[in-house]
N, C-alpha and C. Protein backbone atom coordinates (compact mmCIF):
# COMPACT_ATOMS: atom_id res chain seq x y z
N UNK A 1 -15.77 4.75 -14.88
CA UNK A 1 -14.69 5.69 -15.13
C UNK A 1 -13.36 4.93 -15.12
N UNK A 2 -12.66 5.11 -16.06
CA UNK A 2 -11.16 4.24 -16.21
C UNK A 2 -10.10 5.11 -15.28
N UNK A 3 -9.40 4.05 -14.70
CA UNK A 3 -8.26 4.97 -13.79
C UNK A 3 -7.46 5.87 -14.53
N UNK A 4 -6.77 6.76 -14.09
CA UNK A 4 -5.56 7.76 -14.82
C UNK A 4 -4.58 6.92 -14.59
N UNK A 5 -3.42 7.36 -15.58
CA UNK A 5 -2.13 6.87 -15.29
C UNK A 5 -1.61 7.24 -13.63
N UNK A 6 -2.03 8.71 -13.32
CA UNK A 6 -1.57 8.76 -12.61
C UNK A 6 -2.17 7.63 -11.21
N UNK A 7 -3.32 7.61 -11.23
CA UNK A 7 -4.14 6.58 -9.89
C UNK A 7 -3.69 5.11 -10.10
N UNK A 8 -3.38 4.71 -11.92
CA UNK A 8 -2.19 3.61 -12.15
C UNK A 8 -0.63 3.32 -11.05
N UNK A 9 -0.45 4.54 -11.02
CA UNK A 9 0.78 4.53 -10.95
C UNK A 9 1.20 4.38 -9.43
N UNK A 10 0.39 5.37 -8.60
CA UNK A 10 0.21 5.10 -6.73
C UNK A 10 -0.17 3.77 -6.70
N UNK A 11 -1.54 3.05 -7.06
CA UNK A 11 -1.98 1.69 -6.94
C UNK A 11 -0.82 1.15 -6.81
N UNK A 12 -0.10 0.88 -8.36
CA UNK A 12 1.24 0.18 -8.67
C UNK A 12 1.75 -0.29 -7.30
N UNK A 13 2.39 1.08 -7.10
CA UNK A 13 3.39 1.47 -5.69
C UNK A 13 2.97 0.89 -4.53
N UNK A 14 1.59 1.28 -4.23
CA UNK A 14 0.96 0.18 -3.15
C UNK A 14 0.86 -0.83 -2.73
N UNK A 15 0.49 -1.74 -4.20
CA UNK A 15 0.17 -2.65 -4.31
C UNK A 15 1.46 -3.75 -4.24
N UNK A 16 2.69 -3.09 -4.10
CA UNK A 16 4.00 -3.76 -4.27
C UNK A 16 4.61 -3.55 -2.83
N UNK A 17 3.94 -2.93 -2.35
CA UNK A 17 4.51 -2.41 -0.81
C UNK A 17 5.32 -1.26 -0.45
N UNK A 18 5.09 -0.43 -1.90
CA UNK A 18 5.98 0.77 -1.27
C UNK A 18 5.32 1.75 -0.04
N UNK A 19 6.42 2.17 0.75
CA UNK A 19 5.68 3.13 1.77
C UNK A 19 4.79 4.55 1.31
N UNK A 20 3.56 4.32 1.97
CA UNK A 20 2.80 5.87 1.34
C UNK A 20 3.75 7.33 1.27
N UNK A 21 4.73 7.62 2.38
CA UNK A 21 5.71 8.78 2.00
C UNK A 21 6.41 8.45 1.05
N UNK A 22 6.88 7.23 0.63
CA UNK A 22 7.07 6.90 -0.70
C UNK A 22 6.76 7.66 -1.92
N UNK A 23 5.50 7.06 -1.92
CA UNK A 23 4.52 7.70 -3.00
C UNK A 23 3.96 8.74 -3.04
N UNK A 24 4.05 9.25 -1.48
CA UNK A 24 3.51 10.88 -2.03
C UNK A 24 4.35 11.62 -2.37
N UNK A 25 5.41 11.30 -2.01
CA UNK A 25 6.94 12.02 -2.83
C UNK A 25 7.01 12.19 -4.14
N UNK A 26 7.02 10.83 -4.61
CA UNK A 26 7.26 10.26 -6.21
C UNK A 26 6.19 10.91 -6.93
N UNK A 27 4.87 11.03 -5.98
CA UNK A 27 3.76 11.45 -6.93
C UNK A 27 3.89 13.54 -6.87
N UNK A 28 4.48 13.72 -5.70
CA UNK A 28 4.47 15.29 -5.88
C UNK A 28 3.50 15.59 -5.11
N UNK A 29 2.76 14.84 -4.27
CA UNK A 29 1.78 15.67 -3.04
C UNK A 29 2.83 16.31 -2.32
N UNK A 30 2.08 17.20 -1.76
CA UNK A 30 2.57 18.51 -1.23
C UNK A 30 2.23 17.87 0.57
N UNK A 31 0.86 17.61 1.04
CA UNK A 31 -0.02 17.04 1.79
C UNK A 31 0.02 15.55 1.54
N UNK A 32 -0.10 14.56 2.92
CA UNK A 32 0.11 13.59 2.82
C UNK A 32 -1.43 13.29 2.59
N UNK A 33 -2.64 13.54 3.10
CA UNK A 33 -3.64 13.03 2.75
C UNK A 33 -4.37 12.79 1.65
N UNK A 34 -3.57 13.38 0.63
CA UNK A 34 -3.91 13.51 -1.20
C UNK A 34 -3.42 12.03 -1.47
N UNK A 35 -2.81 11.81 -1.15
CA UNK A 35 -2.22 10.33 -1.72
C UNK A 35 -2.80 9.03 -1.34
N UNK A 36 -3.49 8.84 -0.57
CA UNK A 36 -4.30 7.51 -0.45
C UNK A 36 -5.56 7.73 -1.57
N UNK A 37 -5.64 8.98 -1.47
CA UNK A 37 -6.94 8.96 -2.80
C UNK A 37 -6.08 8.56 -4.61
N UNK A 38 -5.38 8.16 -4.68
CA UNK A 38 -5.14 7.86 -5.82
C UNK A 38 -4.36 6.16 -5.33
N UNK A 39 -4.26 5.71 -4.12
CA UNK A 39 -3.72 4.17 -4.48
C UNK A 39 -5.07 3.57 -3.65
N UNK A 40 -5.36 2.39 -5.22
CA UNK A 40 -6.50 1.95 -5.24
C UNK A 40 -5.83 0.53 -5.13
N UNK A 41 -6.65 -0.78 -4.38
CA UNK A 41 -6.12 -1.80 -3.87
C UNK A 41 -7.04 -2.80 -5.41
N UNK A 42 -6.31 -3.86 -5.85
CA UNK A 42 -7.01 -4.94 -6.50
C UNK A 42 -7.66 -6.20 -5.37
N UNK A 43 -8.39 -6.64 -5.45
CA UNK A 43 -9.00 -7.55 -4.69
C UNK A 43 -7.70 -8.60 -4.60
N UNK A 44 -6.96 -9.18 -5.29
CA UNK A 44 -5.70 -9.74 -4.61
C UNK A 44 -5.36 -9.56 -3.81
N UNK A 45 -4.66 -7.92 -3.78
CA UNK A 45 -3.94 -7.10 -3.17
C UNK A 45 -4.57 -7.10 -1.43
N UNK A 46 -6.06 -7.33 -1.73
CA UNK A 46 -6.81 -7.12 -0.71
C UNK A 46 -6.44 -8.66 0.30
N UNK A 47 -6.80 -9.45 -0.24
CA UNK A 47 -6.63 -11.18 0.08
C UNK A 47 -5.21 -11.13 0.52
N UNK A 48 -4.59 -10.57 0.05
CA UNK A 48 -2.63 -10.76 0.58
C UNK A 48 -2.51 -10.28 1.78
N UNK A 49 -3.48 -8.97 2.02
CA UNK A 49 -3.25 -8.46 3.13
C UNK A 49 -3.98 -9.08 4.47
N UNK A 50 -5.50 -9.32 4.11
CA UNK A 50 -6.08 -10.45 5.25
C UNK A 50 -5.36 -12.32 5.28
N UNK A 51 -4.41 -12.20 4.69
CA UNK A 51 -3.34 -13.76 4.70
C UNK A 51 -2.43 -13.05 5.60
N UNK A 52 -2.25 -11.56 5.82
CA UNK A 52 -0.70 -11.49 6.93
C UNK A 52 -1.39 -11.79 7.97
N UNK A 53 -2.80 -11.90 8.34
CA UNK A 53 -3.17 -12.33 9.73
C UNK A 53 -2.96 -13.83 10.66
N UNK A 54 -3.28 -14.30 9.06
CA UNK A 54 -2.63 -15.74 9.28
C UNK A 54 -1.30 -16.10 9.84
N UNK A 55 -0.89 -15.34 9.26
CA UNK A 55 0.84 -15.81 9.57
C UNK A 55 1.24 -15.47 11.27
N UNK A 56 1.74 -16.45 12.09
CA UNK A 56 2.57 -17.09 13.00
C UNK A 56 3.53 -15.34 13.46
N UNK A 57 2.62 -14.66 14.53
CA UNK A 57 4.16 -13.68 14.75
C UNK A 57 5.26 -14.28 15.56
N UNK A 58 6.10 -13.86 15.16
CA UNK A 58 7.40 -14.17 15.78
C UNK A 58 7.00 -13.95 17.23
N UNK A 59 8.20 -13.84 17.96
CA UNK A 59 8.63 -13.72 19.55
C UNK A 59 9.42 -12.82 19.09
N UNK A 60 9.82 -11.50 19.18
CA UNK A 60 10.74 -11.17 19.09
C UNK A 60 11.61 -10.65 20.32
N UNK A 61 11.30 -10.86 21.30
CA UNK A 61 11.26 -10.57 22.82
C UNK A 61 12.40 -11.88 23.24
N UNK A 62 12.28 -13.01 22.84
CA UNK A 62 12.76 -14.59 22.85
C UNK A 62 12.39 -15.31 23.92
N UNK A 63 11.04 -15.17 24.56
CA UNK A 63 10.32 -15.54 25.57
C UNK A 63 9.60 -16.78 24.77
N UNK A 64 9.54 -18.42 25.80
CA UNK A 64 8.98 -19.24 24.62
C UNK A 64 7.53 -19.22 25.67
């Protein structure tokens, strides 16, 4: 089954880092739980996100 523009269009948003109230706005959900069903992740998208684990957290406290 080929995506809709519209499941195009949440992905998009996702996939760039916009916030889900973001997108359920832009998309016109009424209910926030309608909107993860239309942003679909690309396997990139997927890999970018298991690489933030990698990354070094700060201190933000300034305790060394």
């Amino acid at each position: 089954m080929a995506a809709s523009r519209f499941t195009t269009f949440c992905s998009h948003l996702s996939m760039q880092g916009a916030p889900v109230v973001a997108i359920q706005v832009l998309a016109g959900h009424t209910d926030l739980s309608t909107t993860p069903r239309y942003m679909h992740l690309s396997p990139a998208a997927l890999e970018c996100a298991i690489e933030l684990l990698e990354r070094e957290i700060p201190d933000l406290a300034g305790e060394k």
